[in-house]
C-alpha atoms as a PDB file:
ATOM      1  CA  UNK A   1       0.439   0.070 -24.327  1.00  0.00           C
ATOM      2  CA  UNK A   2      -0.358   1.305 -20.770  1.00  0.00           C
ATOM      3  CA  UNK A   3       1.345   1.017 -17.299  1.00  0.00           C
ATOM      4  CA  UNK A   4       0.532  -0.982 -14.538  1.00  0.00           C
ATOM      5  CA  UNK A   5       0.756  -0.772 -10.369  1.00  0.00           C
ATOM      6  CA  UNK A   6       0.343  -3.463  -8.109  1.00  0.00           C
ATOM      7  CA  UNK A   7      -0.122  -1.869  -4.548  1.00  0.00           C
ATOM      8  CA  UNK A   8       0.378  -4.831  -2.691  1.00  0.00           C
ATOM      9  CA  UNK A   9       0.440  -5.301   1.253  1.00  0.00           C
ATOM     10  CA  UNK A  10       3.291  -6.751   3.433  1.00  0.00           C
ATOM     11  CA  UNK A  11       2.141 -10.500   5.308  1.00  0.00           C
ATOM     12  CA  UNK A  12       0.775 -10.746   8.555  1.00  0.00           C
ATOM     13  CA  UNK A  13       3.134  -9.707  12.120  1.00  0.00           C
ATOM     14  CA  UNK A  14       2.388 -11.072  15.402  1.00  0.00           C
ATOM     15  CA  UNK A  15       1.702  -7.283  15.914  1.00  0.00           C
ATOM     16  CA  UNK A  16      -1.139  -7.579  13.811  1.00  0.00           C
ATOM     17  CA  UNK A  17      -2.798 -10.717  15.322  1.00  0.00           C
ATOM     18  CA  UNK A  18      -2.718  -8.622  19.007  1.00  0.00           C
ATOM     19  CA  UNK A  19      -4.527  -5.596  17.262  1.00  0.00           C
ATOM     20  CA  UNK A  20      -1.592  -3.515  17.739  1.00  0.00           C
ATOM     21  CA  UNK A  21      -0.633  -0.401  15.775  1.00  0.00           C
ATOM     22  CA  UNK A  22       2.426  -0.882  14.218  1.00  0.00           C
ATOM     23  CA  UNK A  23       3.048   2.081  11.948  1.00  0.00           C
ATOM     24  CA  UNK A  24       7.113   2.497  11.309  1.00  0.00           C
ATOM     25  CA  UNK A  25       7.894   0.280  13.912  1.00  0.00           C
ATOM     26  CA  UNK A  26       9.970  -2.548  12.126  1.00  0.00           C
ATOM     27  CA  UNK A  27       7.668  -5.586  13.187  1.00  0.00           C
ATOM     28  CA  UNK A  28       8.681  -8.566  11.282  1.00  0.00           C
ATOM     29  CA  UNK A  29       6.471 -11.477   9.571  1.00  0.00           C
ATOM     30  CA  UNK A  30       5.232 -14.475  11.755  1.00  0.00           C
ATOM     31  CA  UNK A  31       5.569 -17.790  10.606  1.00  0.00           C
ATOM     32  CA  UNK A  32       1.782 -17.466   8.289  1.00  0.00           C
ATOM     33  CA  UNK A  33       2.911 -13.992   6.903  1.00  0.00           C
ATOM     34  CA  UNK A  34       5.843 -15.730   5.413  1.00  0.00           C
ATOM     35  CA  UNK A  35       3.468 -18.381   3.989  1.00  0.00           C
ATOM     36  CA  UNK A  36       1.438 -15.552   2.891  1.00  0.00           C
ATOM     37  CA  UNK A  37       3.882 -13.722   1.174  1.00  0.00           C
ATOM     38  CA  UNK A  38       5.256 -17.036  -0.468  1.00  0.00           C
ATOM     39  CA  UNK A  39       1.639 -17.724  -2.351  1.00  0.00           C
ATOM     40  CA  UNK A  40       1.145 -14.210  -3.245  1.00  0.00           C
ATOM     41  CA  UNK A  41       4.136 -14.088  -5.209  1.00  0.00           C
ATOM     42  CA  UNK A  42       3.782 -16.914  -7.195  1.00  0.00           C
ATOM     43  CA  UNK A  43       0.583 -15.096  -8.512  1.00  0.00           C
ATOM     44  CA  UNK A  44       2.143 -12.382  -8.618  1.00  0.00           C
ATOM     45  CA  UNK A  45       4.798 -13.385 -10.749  1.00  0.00           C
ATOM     46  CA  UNK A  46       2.402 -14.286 -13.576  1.00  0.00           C
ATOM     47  CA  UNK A  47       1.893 -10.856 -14.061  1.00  0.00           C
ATOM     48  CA  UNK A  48       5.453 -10.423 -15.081  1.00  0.00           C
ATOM     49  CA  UNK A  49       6.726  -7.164 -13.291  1.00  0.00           C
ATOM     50  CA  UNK A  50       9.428  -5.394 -14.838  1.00  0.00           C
ATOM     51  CA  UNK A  51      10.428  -3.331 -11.112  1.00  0.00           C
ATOM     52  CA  UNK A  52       9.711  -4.011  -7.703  1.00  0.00           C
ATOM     53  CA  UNK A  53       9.627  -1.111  -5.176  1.00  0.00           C
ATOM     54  CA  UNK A  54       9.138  -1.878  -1.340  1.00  0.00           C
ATOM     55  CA  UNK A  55       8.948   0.067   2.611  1.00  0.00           C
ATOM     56  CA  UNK A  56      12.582  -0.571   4.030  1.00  0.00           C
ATOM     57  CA  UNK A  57      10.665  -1.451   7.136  1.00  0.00           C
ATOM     58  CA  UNK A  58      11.074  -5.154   6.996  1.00  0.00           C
ATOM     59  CA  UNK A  59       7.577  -7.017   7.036  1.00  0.00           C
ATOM     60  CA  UNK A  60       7.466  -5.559   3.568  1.00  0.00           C
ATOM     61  CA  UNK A  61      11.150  -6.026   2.413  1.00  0.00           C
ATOM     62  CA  UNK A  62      10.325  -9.791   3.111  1.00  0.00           C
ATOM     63  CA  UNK A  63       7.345  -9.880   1.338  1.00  0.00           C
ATOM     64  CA  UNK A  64       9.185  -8.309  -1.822  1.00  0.00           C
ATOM     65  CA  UNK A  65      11.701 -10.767  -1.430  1.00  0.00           C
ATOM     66  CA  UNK A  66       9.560 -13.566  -2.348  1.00  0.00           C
ATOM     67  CA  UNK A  67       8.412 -12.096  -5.131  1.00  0.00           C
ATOM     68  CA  UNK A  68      12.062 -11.267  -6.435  1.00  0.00           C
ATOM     69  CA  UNK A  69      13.165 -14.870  -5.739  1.00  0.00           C
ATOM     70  CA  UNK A  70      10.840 -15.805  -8.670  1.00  0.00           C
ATOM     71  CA  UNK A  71      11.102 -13.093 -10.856  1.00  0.00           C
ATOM     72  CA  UNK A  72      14.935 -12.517 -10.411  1.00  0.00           C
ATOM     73  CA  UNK A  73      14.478  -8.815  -9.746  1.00  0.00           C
ATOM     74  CA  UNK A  74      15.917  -6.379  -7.415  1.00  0.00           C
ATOM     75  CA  UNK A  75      13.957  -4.488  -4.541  1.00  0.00           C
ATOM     76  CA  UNK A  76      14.216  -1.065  -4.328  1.00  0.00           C
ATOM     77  CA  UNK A  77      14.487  -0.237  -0.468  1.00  0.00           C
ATOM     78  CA  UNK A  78      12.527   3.165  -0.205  1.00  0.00           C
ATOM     79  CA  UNK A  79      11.393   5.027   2.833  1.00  0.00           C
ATOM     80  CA  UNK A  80       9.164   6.570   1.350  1.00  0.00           C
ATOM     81  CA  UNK A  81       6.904   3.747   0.901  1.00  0.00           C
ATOM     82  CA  UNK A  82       6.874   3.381   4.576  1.00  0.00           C
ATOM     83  CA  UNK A  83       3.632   2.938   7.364  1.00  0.00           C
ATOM     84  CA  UNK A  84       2.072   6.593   8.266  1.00  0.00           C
ATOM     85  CA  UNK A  85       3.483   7.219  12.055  1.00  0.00           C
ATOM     86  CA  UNK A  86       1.432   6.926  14.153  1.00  0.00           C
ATOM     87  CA  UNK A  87       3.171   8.362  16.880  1.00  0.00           C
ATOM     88  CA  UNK A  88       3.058   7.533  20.578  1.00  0.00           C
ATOM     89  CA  UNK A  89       0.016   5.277  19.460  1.00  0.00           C
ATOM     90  CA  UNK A  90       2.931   2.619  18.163  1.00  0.00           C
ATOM     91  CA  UNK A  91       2.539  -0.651  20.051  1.00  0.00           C
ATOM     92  CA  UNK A  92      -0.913   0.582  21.674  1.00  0.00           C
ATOM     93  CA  UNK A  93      -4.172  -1.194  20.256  1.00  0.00           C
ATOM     94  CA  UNK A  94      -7.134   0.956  19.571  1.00  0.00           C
ATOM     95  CA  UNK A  95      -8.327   0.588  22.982  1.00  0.00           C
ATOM     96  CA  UNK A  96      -5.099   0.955  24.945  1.00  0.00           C
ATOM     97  CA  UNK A  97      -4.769   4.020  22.944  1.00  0.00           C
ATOM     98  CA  UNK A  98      -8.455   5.449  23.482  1.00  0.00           C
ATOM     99  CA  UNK A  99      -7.233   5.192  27.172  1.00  0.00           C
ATOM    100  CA  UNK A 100      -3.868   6.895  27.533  1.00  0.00           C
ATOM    101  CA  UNK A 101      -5.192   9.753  25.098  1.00  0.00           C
ATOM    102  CA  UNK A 102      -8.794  10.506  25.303  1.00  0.00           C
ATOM    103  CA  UNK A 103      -8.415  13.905  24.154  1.00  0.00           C
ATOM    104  CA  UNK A 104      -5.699  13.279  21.140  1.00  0.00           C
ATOM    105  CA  UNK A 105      -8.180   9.881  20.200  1.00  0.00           C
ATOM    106  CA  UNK A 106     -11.215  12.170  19.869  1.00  0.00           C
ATOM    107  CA  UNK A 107      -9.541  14.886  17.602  1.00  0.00           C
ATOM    108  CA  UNK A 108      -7.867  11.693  15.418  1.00  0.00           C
ATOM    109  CA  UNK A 109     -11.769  10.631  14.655  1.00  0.00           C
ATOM    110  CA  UNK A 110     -13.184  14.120  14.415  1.00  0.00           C
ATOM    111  CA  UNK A 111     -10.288  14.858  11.315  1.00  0.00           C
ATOM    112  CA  UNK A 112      -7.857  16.218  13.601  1.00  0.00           C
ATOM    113  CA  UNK A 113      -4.532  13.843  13.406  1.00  0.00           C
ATOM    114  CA  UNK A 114      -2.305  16.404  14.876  1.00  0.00           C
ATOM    115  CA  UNK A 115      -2.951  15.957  18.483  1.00  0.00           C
ATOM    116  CA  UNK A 116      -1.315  12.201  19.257  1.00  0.00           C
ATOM    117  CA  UNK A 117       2.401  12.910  19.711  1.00  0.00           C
ATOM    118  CA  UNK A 118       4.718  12.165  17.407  1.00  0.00           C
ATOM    119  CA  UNK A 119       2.346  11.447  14.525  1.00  0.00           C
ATOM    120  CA  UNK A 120       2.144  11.784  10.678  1.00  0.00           C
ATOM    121  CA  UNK A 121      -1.227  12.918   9.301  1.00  0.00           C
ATOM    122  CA  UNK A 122      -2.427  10.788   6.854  1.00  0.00           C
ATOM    123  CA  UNK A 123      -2.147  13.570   3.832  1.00  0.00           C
ATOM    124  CA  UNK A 124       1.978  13.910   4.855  1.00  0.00           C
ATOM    125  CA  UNK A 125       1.779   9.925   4.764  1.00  0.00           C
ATOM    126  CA  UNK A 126       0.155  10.163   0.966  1.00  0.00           C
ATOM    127  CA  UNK A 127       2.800  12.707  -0.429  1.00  0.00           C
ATOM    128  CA  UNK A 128       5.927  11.194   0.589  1.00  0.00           C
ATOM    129  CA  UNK A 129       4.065   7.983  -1.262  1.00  0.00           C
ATOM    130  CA  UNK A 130       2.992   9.426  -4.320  1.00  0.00           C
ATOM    131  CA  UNK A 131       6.958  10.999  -4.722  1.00  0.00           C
ATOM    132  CA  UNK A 132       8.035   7.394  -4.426  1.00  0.00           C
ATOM    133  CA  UNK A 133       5.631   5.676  -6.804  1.00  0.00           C
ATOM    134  CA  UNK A 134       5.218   8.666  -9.055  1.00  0.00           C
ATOM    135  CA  UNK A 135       9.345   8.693  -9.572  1.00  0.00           C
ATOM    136  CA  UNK A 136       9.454   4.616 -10.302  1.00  0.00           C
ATOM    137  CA  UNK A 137       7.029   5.015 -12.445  1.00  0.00           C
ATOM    138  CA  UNK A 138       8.462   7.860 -14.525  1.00  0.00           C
ATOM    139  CA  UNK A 139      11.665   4.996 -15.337  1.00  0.00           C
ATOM    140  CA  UNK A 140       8.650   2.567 -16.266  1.00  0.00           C
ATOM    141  CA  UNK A 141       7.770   1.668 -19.809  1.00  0.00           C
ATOM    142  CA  UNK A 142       4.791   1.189 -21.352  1.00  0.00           C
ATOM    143  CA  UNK A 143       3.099  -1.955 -21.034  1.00  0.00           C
ATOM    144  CA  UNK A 144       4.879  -2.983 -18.172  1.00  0.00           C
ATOM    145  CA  UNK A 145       3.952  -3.449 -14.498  1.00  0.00           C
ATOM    146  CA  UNK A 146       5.370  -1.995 -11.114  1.00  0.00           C
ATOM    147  CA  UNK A 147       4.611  -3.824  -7.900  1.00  0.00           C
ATOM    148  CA  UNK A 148       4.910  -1.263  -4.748  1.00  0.00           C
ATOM    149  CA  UNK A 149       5.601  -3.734  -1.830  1.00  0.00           C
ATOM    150  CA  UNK A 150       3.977  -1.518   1.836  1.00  0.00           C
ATOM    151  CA  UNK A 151       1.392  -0.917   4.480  1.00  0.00           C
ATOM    152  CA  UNK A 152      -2.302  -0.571   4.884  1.00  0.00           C
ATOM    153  CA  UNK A 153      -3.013   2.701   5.835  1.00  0.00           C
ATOM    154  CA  UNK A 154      -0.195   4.381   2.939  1.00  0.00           C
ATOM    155  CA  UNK A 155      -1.336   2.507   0.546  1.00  0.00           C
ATOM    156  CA  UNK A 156      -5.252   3.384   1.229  1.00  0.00           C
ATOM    157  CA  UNK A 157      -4.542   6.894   1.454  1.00  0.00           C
ATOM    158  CA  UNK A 158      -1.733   6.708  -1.306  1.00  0.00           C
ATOM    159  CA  UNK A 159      -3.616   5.250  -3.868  1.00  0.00           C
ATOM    160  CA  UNK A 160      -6.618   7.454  -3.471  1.00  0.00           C
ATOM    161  CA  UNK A 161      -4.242  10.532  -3.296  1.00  0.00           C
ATOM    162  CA  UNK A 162      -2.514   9.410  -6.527  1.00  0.00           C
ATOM    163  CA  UNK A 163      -5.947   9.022  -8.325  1.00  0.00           C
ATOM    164  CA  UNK A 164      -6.801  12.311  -7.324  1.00  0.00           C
ATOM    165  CA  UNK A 165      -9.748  11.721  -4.745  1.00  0.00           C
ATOM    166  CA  UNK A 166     -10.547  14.375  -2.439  1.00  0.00           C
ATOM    167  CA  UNK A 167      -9.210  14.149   1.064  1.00  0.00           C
ATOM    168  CA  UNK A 168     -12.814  13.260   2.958  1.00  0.00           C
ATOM    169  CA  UNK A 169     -13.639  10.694   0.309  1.00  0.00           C
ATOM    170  CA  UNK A 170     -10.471   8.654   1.556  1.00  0.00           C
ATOM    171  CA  UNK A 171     -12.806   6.883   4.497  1.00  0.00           C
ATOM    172  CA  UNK A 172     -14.806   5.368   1.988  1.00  0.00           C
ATOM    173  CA  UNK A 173     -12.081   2.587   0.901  1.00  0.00           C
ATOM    174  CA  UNK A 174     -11.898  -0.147   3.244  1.00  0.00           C
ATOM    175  CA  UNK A 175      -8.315  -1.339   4.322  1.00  0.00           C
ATOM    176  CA  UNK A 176      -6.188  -3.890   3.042  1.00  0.00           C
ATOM    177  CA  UNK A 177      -5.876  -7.210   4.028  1.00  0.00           C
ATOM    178  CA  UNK A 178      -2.527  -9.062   4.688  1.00  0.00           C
ATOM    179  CA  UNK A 179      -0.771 -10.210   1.545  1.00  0.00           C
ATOM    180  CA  UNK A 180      -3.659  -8.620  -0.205  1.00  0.00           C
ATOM    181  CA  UNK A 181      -2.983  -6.025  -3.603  1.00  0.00           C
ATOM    182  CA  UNK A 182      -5.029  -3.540  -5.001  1.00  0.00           C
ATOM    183  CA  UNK A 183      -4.483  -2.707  -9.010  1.00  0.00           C
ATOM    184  CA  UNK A 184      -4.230   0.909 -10.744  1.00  0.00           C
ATOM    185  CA  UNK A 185      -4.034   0.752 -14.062  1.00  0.00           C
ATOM    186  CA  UNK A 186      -2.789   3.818 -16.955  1.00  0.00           C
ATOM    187  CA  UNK A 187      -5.724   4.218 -19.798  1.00  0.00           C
ATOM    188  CA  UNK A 188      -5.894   6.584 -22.939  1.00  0.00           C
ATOM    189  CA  UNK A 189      -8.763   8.366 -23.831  1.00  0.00           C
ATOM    190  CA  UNK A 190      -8.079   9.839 -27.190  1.00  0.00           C
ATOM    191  CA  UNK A 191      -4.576  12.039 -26.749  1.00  0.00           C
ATOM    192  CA  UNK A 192      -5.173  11.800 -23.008  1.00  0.00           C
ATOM    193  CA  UNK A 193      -3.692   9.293 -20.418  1.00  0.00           C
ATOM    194  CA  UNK A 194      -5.695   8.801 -16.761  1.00  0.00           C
ATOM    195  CA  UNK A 195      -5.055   6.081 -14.132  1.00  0.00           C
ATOM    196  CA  UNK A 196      -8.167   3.835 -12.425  1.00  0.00           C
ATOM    197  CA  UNK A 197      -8.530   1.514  -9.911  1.00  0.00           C
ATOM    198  CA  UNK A 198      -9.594  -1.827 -11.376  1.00  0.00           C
ATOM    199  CA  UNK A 199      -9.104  -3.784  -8.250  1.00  0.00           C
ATOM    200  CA  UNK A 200      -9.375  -3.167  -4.864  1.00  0.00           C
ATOM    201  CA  UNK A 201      -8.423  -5.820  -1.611  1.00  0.00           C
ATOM    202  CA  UNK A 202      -7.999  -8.366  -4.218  1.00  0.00           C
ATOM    203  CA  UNK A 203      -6.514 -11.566  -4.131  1.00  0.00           C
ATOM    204  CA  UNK A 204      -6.955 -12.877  -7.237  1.00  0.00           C
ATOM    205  CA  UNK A 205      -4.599 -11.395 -10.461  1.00  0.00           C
ATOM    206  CA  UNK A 206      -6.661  -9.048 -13.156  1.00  0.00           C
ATOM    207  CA  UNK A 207      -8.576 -10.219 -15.817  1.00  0.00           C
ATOM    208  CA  UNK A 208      -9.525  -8.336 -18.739  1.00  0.00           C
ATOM    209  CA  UNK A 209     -13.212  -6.361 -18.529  1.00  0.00           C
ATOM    210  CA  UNK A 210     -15.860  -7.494 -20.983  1.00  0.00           C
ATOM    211  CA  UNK A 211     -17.664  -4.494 -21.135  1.00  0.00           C
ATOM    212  CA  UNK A 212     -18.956  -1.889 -23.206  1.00  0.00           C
ATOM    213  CA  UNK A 213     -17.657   0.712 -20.192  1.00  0.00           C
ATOM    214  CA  UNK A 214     -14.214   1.151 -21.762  1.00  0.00           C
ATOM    215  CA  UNK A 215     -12.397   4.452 -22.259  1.00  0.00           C
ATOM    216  CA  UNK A 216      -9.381   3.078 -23.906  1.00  0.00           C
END
Protein backbone atom coordinates (compact mmCIF):
# COMPACT_ATOMS: atom_id res chain seq x y z
CA UNK A 1 0.00 0.00 0.00
CA UNK A 2 1.12 3.55 -0.99
CA UNK A 3 0.56 7.11 0.42
CA UNK A 4 -1.50 9.70 -0.72
CA UNK A 5 -1.50 13.88 -0.80
CA UNK A 6 -4.25 15.97 -1.55
CA UNK A 7 -2.80 19.56 -2.19
CA UNK A 8 -5.87 21.30 -2.02
CA UNK A 9 -6.52 25.21 -2.29
CA UNK A 10 -8.25 27.51 0.30
CA UNK A 11 -12.00 29.11 -1.23
CA UNK A 12 -12.30 32.23 -2.85
CA UNK A 13 -11.58 36.01 -0.71
CA UNK A 14 -13.04 39.15 -1.79
CA UNK A 15 -9.25 39.80 -2.27
CA UNK A 16 -9.26 37.49 -4.96
CA UNK A 17 -12.35 38.71 -6.92
CA UNK A 18 -10.43 42.49 -6.99
CA UNK A 19 -7.22 40.77 -8.47
CA UNK A 20 -5.36 41.57 -5.46
CA UNK A 21 -2.23 39.84 -4.16
CA UNK A 22 -2.84 38.49 -1.02
CA UNK A 23 0.18 36.42 -0.05
CA UNK A 24 0.36 36.11 4.07
CA UNK A 25 -2.02 38.64 4.51
CA UNK A 26 -4.90 36.87 6.54
CA UNK A 27 -7.82 37.61 3.98
CA UNK A 28 -10.77 35.64 4.95
CA UNK A 29 -13.45 33.62 2.70
CA UNK A 30 -16.46 35.56 1.11
CA UNK A 31 -19.73 34.27 1.33
CA UNK A 32 -19.05 31.70 -2.24
CA UNK A 33 -15.60 30.58 -0.80
CA UNK A 34 -17.46 29.22 2.12
CA UNK A 35 -19.88 27.50 -0.29
CA UNK A 36 -16.88 26.40 -2.06
CA UNK A 37 -15.14 24.96 0.62
CA UNK A 38 -18.46 23.26 1.91
CA UNK A 39 -18.82 21.08 -1.59
CA UNK A 40 -15.24 20.33 -1.79
CA UNK A 41 -15.23 18.60 1.34
CA UNK A 42 -17.93 16.45 0.96
CA UNK A 43 -15.85 15.00 -2.01
CA UNK A 44 -13.24 15.14 -0.28
CA UNK A 45 -14.32 13.17 2.46
CA UNK A 46 -14.93 10.13 0.24
CA UNK A 47 -11.45 9.78 -0.02
CA UNK A 48 -11.21 9.05 3.63
CA UNK A 49 -8.13 11.09 4.96
CA UNK A 50 -6.47 9.83 7.88
CA UNK A 51 -4.65 13.72 8.72
CA UNK A 52 -5.44 17.03 7.70
CA UNK A 53 -2.65 19.69 7.61
CA UNK A 54 -3.56 23.44 6.78
CA UNK A 55 -1.79 27.45 6.41
CA UNK A 56 -2.73 29.10 9.88
CA UNK A 57 -3.62 32.01 7.68
CA UNK A 58 -7.33 31.72 7.87
CA UNK A 59 -8.96 31.40 4.27
CA UNK A 60 -7.34 28.02 4.51
CA UNK A 61 -8.00 27.11 8.24
CA UNK A 62 -11.73 27.56 7.13
CA UNK A 63 -11.54 25.57 4.30
CA UNK A 64 -9.95 22.63 6.46
CA UNK A 65 -12.59 23.09 8.79
CA UNK A 66 -15.19 21.87 6.55
CA UNK A 67 -13.53 19.09 5.71
CA UNK A 68 -12.88 18.10 9.50
CA UNK A 69 -16.58 18.69 10.32
CA UNK A 70 -17.22 15.56 8.17
CA UNK A 71 -14.44 13.54 8.76
CA UNK A 72 -14.13 14.29 12.58
CA UNK A 73 -10.44 15.10 12.31
CA UNK A 74 -8.22 17.65 13.71
CA UNK A 75 -6.33 20.47 11.66
CA UNK A 76 -2.95 20.87 12.11
CA UNK A 77 -2.32 24.78 12.14
CA UNK A 78 1.19 25.07 10.38
CA UNK A 79 2.98 28.10 9.14
CA UNK A 80 4.74 26.54 7.13
CA UNK A 81 2.09 25.79 4.74
CA UNK A 82 1.56 29.43 4.40
CA UNK A 83 1.20 31.94 0.94
CA UNK A 84 4.91 32.91 -0.46
CA UNK A 85 5.27 36.82 0.70
CA UNK A 86 5.01 38.75 -1.52
CA UNK A 87 6.21 41.66 0.09
CA UNK A 88 5.22 45.29 -0.36
CA UNK A 89 3.22 43.84 -3.44
CA UNK A 90 0.44 42.63 -0.61
CA UNK A 91 -2.88 44.32 -1.34
CA UNK A 92 -1.50 45.75 -4.83
CA UNK A 93 -2.99 44.00 -8.07
CA UNK A 94 -0.62 43.21 -10.83
CA UNK A 95 -1.06 46.51 -12.30
CA UNK A 96 -1.00 48.72 -9.22
CA UNK A 97 2.13 46.90 -8.55
CA UNK A 98 3.77 47.24 -12.17
CA UNK A 99 3.26 50.99 -11.25
CA UNK A 100 4.72 51.68 -7.82
CA UNK A 101 7.77 49.30 -8.78
CA UNK A 102 8.75 49.28 -12.33
CA UNK A 103 12.16 48.34 -11.65
CA UNK A 104 11.50 45.50 -8.76
CA UNK A 105 8.32 44.21 -11.37
CA UNK A 106 10.81 43.78 -14.22
CA UNK A 107 13.51 41.78 -12.21
CA UNK A 108 10.32 39.56 -10.58
CA UNK A 109 9.55 38.46 -14.47
CA UNK A 110 13.13 38.30 -15.64
CA UNK A 111 13.82 35.46 -12.48
CA UNK A 112 14.91 37.98 -10.15
CA UNK A 113 12.34 37.91 -6.97
CA UNK A 114 14.68 39.67 -4.71
CA UNK A 115 14.11 43.19 -5.65
CA UNK A 116 10.22 43.89 -4.32
CA UNK A 117 10.66 44.65 -0.61
CA UNK A 118 9.87 42.49 1.82
CA UNK A 119 9.44 39.41 -0.36
CA UNK A 120 9.97 35.58 -0.25
CA UNK A 121 11.38 34.02 -3.43
CA UNK A 122 9.45 31.39 -4.57
CA UNK A 123 12.34 28.54 -3.88
CA UNK A 124 12.36 29.88 0.16
CA UNK A 125 8.41 29.57 -0.27
CA UNK A 126 8.93 25.68 -1.59
CA UNK A 127 11.35 24.61 1.31
CA UNK A 128 9.59 25.78 4.25
CA UNK A 129 6.60 23.64 2.34
CA UNK A 130 8.25 20.59 1.60
CA UNK A 131 9.57 20.56 5.67
CA UNK A 132 5.89 20.75 6.50
CA UNK A 133 4.45 18.12 4.18
CA UNK A 134 7.56 15.99 4.12
CA UNK A 135 7.34 15.78 8.27
CA UNK A 136 3.30 14.86 8.18
CA UNK A 137 3.95 12.57 5.96
CA UNK A 138 6.79 10.74 7.72
CA UNK A 139 3.76 10.02 10.79
CA UNK A 140 1.58 8.76 7.71
CA UNK A 141 0.91 5.12 7.05
CA UNK A 142 0.69 3.34 4.17
CA UNK A 143 -2.34 3.37 2.27
CA UNK A 144 -3.62 6.30 3.76
CA UNK A 145 -4.19 9.87 2.53
CA UNK A 146 -2.99 13.42 3.77
CA UNK A 147 -4.90 16.47 2.66
CA UNK A 148 -2.52 19.76 2.87
CA UNK A 149 -5.16 22.59 3.18
CA UNK A 150 -3.01 26.24 1.43
CA UNK A 151 -2.36 28.71 -1.31
CA UNK A 152 -1.79 28.86 -5.00
CA UNK A 153 1.47 29.92 -5.57
CA UNK A 154 3.10 27.33 -2.44
CA UNK A 155 1.41 24.77 -3.51
CA UNK A 156 2.51 25.20 -7.41
CA UNK A 157 5.95 25.66 -6.50
CA UNK A 158 5.71 23.11 -3.51
CA UNK A 159 4.50 20.34 -5.28
CA UNK A 160 6.87 20.63 -8.16
CA UNK A 161 9.78 21.13 -5.61
CA UNK A 162 8.69 17.98 -3.72
CA UNK A 163 8.61 15.92 -7.02
CA UNK A 164 11.90 17.02 -7.74
CA UNK A 165 11.39 19.34 -10.91
CA UNK A 166 13.98 21.72 -11.71
CA UNK A 167 13.51 25.29 -10.67
CA UNK A 168 12.78 26.87 -14.45
CA UNK A 169 10.39 24.04 -15.23
CA UNK A 170 8.09 25.41 -12.30
CA UNK A 171 6.35 28.08 -14.96
CA UNK A 172 5.08 25.36 -16.85
CA UNK A 173 2.18 24.34 -14.23
CA UNK A 174 -0.66 26.55 -14.39
CA UNK A 175 -2.13 27.82 -10.99
CA UNK A 176 -4.76 26.58 -8.93
CA UNK A 177 -8.13 27.41 -8.90
CA UNK A 178 -10.23 28.22 -5.73
CA UNK A 179 -11.35 25.16 -3.82
CA UNK A 180 -9.49 23.29 -6.46
CA UNK A 181 -6.80 20.08 -5.37
CA UNK A 182 -4.12 18.67 -7.14
CA UNK A 183 -3.14 14.76 -6.24
CA UNK A 184 0.52 13.23 -5.63
CA UNK A 185 0.51 9.93 -5.19
CA UNK A 186 3.61 7.29 -3.54
CA UNK A 187 4.33 4.27 -6.22
CA UNK A 188 6.85 1.25 -6.00
CA UNK A 189 8.85 0.24 -8.68
CA UNK A 190 10.43 -2.98 -7.65
CA UNK A 191 12.37 -2.18 -4.06
CA UNK A 192 12.00 1.49 -4.96
CA UNK A 193 9.29 4.06 -3.84
CA UNK A 194 8.76 7.53 -6.14
CA UNK A 195 5.89 10.05 -5.87
CA UNK A 196 3.78 11.41 -9.24
CA UNK A 197 1.37 13.77 -9.94
CA UNK A 198 -1.82 12.07 -11.09
CA UNK A 199 -3.95 15.12 -10.96
CA UNK A 200 -3.47 18.50 -11.45
CA UNK A 201 -6.32 21.68 -10.92
CA UNK A 202 -8.77 18.99 -10.46
CA UNK A 203 -12.06 19.02 -9.18
CA UNK A 204 -13.20 15.83 -9.47
CA UNK A 205 -11.73 12.86 -6.78
CA UNK A 206 -9.13 10.15 -8.49
CA UNK A 207 -10.05 7.30 -10.26
CA UNK A 208 -7.98 4.41 -10.86
CA UNK A 209 -5.78 4.45 -14.43
CA UNK A 210 -6.62 1.76 -16.95
CA UNK A 211 -3.50 1.62 -18.54
CA UNK A 212 -0.73 -0.40 -19.51
CA UNK A 213 1.64 2.82 -18.28
CA UNK A 214 1.93 1.54 -14.71
CA UNK A 215 5.12 1.34 -12.66
CA UNK A 216 3.63 -0.15 -9.62
Amino acid sequence: MTRTVVLWRHGRTHWNVQGKVQGTTDVPLDDVGREQAKAAAARLAALLPAAIASSDLSRALDTAEALATLTDLPVRSDERLREMNFGAREGLSWAEAWDKFPEGMQAWVSGDETQIPGSETHRQAAERFVSGVTEYLDALDDGSTLVIVAHGAVLRVGACMFLGIDEPSWRRFGGISNCNWSVLEESRYRDQRYWRLTDWNAVTLPEPVMSDDRMS
